[in-house]
PDB file of N, CA and C in Angstrom:
ATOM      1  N   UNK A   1     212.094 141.180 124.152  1.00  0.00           N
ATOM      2  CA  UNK A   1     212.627 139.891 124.509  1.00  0.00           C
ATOM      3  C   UNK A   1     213.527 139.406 123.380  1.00  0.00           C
ATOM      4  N   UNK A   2     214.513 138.901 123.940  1.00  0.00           N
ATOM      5  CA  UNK A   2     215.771 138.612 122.648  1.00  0.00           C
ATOM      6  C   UNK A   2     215.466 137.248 121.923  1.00  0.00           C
ATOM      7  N   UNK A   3     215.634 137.253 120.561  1.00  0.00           N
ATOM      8  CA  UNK A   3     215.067 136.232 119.819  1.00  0.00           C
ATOM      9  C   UNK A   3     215.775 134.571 120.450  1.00  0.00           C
ATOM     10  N   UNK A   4     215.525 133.923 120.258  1.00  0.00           N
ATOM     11  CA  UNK A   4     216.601 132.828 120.850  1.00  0.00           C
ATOM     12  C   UNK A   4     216.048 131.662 119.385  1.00  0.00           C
ATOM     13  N   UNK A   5     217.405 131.270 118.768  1.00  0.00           N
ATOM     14  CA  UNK A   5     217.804 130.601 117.576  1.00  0.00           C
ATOM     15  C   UNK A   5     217.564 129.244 118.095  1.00  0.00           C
ATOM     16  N   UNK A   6     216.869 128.286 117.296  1.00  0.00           N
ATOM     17  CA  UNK A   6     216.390 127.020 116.957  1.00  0.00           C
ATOM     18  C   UNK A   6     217.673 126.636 116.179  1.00  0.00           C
ATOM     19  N   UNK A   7     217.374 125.180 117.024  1.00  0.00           N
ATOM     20  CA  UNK A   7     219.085 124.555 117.141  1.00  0.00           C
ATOM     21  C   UNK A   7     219.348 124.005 115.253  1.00  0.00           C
ATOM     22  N   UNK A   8     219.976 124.389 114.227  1.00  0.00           N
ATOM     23  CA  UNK A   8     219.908 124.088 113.114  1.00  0.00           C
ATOM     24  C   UNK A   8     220.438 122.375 112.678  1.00  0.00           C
ATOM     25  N   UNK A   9     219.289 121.949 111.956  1.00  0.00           N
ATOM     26  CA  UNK A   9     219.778 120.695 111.402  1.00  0.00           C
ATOM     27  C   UNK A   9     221.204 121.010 110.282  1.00  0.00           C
ATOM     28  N   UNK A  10     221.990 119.467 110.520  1.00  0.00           N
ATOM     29  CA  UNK A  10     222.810 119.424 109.021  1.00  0.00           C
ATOM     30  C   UNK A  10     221.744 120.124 107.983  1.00  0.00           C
ATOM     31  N   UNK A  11     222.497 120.772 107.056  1.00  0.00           N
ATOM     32  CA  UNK A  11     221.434 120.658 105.282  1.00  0.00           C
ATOM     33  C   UNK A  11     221.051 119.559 104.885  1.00  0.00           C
ATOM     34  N   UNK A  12     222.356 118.605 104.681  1.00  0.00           N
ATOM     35  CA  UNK A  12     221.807 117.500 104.131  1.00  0.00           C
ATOM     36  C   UNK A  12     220.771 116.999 104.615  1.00  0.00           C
ATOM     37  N   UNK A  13     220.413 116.757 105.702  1.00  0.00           N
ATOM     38  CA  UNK A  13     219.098 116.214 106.740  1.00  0.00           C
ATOM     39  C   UNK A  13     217.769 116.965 106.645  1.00  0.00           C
ATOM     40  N   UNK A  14     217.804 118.464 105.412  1.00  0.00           N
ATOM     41  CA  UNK A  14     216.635 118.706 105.362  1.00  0.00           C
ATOM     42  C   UNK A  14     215.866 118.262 104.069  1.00  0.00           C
ATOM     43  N   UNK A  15     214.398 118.137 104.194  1.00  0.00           N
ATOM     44  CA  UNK A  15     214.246 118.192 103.008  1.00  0.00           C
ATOM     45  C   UNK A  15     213.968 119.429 102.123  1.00  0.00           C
ATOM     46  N   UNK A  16     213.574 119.176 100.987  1.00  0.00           N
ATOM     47  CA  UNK A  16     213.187 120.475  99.903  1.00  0.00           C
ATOM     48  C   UNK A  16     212.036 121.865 101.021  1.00  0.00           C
ATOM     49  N   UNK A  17     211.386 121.113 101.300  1.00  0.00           N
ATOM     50  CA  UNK A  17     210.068 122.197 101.912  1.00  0.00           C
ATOM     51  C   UNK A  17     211.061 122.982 103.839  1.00  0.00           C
ATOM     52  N   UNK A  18     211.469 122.275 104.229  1.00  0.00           N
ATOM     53  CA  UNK A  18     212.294 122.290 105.685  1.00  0.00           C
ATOM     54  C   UNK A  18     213.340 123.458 104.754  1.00  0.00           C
ATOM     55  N   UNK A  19     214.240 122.983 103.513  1.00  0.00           N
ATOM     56  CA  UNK A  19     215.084 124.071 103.642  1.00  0.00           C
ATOM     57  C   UNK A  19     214.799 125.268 103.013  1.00  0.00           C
ATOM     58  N   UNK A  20     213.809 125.290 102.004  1.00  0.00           N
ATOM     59  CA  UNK A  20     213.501 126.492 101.842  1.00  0.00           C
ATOM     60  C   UNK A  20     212.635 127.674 102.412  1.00  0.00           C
ATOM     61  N   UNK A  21     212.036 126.758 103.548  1.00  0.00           N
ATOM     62  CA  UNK A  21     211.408 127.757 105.138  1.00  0.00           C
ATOM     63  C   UNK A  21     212.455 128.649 105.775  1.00  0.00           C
ATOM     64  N   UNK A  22     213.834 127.607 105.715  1.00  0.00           N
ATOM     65  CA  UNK A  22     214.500 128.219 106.636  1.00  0.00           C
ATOM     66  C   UNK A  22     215.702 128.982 105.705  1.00  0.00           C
ATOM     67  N   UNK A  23     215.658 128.973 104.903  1.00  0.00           N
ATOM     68  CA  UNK A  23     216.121 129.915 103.611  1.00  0.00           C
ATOM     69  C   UNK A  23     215.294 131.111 103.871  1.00  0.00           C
ATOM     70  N   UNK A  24     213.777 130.901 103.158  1.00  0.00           N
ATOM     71  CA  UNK A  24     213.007 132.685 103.727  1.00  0.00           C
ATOM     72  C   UNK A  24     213.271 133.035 104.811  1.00  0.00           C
ATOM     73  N   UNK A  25     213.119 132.408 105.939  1.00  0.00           N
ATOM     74  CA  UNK A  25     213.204 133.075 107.279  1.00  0.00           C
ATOM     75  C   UNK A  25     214.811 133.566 107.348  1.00  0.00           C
ATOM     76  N   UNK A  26     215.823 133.483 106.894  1.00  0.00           N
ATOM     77  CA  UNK A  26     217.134 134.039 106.415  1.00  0.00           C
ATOM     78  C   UNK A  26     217.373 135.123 105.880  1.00  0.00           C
ATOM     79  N   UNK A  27     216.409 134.937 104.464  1.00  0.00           N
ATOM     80  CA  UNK A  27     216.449 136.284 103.693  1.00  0.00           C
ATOM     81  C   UNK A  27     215.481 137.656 104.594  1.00  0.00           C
ATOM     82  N   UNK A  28     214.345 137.006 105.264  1.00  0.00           N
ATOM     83  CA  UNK A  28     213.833 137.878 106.198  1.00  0.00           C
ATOM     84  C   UNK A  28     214.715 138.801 107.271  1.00  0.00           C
ATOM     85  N   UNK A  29     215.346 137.693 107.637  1.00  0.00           N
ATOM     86  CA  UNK A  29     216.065 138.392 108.582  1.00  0.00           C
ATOM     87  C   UNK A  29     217.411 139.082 108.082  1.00  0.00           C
ATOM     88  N   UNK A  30     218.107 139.175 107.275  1.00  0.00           N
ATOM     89  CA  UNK A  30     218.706 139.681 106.371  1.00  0.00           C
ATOM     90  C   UNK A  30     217.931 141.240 106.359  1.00  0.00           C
ATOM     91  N   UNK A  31     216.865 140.970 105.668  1.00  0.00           N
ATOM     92  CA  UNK A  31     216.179 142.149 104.867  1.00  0.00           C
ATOM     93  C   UNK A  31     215.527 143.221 105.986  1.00  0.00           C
ATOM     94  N   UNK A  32     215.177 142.399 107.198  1.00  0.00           N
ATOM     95  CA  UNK A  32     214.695 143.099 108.490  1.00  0.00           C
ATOM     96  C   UNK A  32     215.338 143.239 109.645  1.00  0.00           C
ATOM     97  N   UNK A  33     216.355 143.114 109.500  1.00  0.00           N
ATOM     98  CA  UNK A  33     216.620 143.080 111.536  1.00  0.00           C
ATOM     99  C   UNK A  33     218.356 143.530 111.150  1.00  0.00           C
ATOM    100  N   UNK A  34     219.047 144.279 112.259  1.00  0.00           N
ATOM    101  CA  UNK A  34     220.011 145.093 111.857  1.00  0.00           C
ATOM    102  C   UNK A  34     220.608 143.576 113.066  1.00  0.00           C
ATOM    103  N   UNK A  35     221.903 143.444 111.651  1.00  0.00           N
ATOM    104  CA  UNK A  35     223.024 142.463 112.470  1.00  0.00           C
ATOM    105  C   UNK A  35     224.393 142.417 112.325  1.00  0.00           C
ATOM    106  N   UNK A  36     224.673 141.924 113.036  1.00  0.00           N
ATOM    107  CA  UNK A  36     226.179 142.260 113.209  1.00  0.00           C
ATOM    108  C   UNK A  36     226.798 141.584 112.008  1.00  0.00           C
ATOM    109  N   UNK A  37     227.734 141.942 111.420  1.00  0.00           N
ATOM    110  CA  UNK A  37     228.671 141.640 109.973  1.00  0.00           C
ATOM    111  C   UNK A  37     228.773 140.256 110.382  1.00  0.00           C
ATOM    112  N   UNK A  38     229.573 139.867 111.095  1.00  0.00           N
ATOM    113  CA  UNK A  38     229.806 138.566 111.807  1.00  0.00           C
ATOM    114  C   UNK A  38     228.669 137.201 111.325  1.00  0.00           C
ATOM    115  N   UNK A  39     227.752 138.251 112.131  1.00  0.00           N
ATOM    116  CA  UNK A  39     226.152 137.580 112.064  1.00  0.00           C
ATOM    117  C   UNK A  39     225.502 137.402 111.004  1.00  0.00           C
ATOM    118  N   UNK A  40     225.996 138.370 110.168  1.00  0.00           N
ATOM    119  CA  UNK A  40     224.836 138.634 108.764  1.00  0.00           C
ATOM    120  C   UNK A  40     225.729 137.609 108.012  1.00  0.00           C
ATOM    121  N   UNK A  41     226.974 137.697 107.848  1.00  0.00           N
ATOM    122  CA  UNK A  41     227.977 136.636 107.210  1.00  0.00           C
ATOM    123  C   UNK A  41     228.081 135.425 107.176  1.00  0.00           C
ATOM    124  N   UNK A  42     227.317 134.569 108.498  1.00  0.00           N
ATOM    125  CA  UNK A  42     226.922 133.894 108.763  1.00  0.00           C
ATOM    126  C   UNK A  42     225.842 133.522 108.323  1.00  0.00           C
ATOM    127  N   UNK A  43     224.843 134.240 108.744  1.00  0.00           N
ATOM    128  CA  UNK A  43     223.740 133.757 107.840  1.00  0.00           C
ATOM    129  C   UNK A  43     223.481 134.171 106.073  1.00  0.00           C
ATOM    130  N   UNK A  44     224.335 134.517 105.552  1.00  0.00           N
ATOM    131  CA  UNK A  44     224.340 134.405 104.151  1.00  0.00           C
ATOM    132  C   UNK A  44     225.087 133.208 103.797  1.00  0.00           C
ATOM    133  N   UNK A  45     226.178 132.674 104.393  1.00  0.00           N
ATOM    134  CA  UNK A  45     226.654 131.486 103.871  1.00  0.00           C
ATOM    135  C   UNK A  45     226.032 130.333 104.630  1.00  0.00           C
ATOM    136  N   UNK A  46     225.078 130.216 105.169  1.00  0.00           N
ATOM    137  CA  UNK A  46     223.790 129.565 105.811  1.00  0.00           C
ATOM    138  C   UNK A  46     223.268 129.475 104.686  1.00  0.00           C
ATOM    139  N   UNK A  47     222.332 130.330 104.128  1.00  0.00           N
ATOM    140  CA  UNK A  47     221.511 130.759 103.150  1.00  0.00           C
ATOM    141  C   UNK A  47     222.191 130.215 101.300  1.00  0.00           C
ATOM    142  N   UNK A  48     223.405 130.298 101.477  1.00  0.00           N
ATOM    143  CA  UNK A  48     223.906 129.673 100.115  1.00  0.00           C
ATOM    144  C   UNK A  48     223.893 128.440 100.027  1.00  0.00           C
ATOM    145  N   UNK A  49     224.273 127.516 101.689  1.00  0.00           N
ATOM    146  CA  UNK A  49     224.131 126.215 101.517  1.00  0.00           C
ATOM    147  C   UNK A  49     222.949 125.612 101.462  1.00  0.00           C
ATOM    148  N   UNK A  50     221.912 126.478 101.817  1.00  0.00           N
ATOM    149  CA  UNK A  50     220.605 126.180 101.786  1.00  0.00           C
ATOM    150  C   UNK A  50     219.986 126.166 100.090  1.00  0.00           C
ATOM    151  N   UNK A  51     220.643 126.862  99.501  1.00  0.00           N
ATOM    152  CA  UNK A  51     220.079 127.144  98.415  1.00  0.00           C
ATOM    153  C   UNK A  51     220.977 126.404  97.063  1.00  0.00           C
ATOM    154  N   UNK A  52     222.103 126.096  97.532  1.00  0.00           N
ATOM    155  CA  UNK A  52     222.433 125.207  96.848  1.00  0.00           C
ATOM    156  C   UNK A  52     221.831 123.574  97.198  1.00  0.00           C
ATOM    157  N   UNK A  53     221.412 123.083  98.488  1.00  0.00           N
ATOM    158  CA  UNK A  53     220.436 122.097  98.336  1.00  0.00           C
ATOM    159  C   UNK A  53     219.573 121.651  97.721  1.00  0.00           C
ATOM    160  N   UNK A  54     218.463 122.676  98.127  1.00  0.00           N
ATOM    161  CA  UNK A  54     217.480 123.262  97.282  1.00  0.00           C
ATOM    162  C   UNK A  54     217.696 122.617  95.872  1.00  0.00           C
ATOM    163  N   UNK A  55     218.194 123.118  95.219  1.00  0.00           N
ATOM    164  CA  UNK A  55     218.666 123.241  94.071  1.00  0.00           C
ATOM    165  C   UNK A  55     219.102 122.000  93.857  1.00  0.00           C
ATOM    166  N   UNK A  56     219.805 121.144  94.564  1.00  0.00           N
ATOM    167  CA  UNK A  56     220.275 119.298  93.961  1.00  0.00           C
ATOM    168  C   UNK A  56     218.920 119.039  94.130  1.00  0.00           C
ATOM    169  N   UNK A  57     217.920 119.031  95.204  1.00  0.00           N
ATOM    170  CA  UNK A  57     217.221 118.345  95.483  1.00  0.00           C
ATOM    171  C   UNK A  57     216.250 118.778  94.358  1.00  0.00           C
ATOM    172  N   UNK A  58     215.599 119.914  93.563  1.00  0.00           N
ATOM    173  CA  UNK A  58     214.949 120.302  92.472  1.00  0.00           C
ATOM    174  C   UNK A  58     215.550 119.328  91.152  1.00  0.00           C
ATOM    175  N   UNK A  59     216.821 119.203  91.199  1.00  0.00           N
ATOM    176  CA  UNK A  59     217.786 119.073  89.943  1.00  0.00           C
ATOM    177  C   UNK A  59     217.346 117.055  89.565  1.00  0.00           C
ATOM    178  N   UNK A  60     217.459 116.506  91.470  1.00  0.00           N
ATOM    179  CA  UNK A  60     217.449 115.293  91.633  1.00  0.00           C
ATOM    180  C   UNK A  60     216.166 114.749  91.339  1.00  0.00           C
ATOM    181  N   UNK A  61     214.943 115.430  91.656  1.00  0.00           N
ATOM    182  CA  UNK A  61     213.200 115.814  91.076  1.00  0.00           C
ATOM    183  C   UNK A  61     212.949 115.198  89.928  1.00  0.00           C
ATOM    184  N   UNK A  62     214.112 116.431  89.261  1.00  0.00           N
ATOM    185  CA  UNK A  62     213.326 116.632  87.661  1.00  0.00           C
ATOM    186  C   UNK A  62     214.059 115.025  86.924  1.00  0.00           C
ATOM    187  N   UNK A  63     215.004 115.272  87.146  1.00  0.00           N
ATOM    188  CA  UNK A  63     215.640 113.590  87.042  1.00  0.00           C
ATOM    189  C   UNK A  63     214.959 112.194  86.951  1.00  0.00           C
ATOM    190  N   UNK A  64     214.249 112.755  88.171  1.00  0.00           N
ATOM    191  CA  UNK A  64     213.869 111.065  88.198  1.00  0.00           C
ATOM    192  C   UNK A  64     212.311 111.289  87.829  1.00  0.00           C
ATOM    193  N   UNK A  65     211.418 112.444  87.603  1.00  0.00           N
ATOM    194  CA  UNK A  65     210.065 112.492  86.213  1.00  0.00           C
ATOM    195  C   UNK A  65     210.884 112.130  85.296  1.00  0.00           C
ATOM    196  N   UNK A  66     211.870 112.886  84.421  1.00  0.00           N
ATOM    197  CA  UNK A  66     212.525 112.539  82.899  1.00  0.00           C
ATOM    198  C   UNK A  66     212.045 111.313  82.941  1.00  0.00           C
ATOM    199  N   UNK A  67     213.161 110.615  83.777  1.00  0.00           N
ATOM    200  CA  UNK A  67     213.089 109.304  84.026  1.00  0.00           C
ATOM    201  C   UNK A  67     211.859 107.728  83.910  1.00  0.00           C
ATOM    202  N   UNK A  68     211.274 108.468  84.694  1.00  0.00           N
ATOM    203  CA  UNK A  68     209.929 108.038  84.743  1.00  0.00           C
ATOM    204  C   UNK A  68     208.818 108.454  83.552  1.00  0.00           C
ATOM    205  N   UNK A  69     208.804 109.043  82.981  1.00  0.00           N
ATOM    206  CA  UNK A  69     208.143 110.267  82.008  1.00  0.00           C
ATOM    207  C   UNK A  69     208.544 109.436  80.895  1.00  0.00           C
ATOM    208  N   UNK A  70     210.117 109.269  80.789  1.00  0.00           N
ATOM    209  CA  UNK A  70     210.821 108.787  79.340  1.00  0.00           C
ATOM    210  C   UNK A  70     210.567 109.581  78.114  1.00  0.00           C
ATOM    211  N   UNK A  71     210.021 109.146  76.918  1.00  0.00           N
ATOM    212  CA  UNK A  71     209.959 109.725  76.120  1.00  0.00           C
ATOM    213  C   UNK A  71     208.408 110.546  76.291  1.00  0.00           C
ATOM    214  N   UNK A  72     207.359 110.151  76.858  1.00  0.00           N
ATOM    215  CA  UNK A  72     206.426 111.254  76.977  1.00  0.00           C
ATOM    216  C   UNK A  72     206.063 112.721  77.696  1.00  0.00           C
ATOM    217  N   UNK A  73     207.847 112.807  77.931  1.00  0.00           N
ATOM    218  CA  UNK A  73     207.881 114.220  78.703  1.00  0.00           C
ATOM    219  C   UNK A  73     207.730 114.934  77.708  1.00  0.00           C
ATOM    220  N   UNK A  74     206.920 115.993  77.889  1.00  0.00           N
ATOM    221  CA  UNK A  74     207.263 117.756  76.486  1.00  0.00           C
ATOM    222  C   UNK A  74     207.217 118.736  77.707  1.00  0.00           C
ATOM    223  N   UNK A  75     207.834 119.406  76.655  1.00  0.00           N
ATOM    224  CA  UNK A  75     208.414 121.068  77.601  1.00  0.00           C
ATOM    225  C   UNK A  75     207.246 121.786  77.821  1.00  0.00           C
ATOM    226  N   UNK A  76     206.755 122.524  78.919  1.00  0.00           N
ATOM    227  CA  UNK A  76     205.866 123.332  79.470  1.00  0.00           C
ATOM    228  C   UNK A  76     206.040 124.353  78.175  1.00  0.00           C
ATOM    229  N   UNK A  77     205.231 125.035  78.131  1.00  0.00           N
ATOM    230  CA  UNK A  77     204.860 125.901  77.084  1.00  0.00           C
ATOM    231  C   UNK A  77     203.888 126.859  77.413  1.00  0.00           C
ATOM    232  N   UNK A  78     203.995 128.138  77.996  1.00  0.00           N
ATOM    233  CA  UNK A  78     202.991 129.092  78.094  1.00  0.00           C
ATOM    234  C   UNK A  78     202.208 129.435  77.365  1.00  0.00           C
ATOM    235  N   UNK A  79     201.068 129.678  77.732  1.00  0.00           N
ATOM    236  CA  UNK A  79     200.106 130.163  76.683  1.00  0.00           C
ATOM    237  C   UNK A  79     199.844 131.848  76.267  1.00  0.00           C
ATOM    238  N   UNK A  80     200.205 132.220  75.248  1.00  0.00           N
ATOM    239  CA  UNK A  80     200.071 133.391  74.817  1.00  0.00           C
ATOM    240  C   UNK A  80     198.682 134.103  74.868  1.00  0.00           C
ATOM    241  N   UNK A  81     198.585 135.398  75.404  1.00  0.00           N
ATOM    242  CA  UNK A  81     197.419 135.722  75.075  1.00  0.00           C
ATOM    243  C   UNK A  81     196.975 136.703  73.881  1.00  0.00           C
TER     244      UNK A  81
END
C-alpha cells in the first residue's frame, strides 16, 4: 500500500519537539526507502529548514536561561574518570 504524506505545517509553526520528529522521520526515509532525485531533493532541503529551526529555537533556549541564570550560569563540565 503506497505511503500517503501528512499535509506539512509552515516550519515556523513548529515547535522544537514537532520539528525534530519530522526531521528523523526525513533522515529515515532518506536512509531507507529508494526515491526519486526530485523527491530525495526535496526532502533534504525539507530537512535543512528543519534543522536550521531547530537550531534558532535551541540558540533562542539557551538565551533566555543566560538570561534568567545571569551571572549564576557555569559551564557544564564532564566528569573525568
Amino acid at each position: 500500500m503506497p505511503k500517503t504524506k501528512p499535509a506539512q505545517n509552515p516550519v515556523e509553526e513548529l515547535n522544537y519537539e514537532e520539528a525534530l520528529a519530522e526531521l528523523e522521520n526525513i533522515v529515515e526515509t532518506l536512509e531507507g526507502e529508494e526515491n526519486s532525485l526530485e523527491e530525495a531533493m526535496k526532502l533534504y532541503e525539507r530537512g535543512q529548514t528543519l534543522a536550521s529551526h531547530c537550531g534558532a529555537l535551541l540558540e533562542a533556549a539557551q538565551l533566555k536561561v543566560q538570561k534568567l541564570a545571569g551571572e549564576s550560569l557555569v559551564a557544564f563540565e564532564e566528569e573525568s574518570e
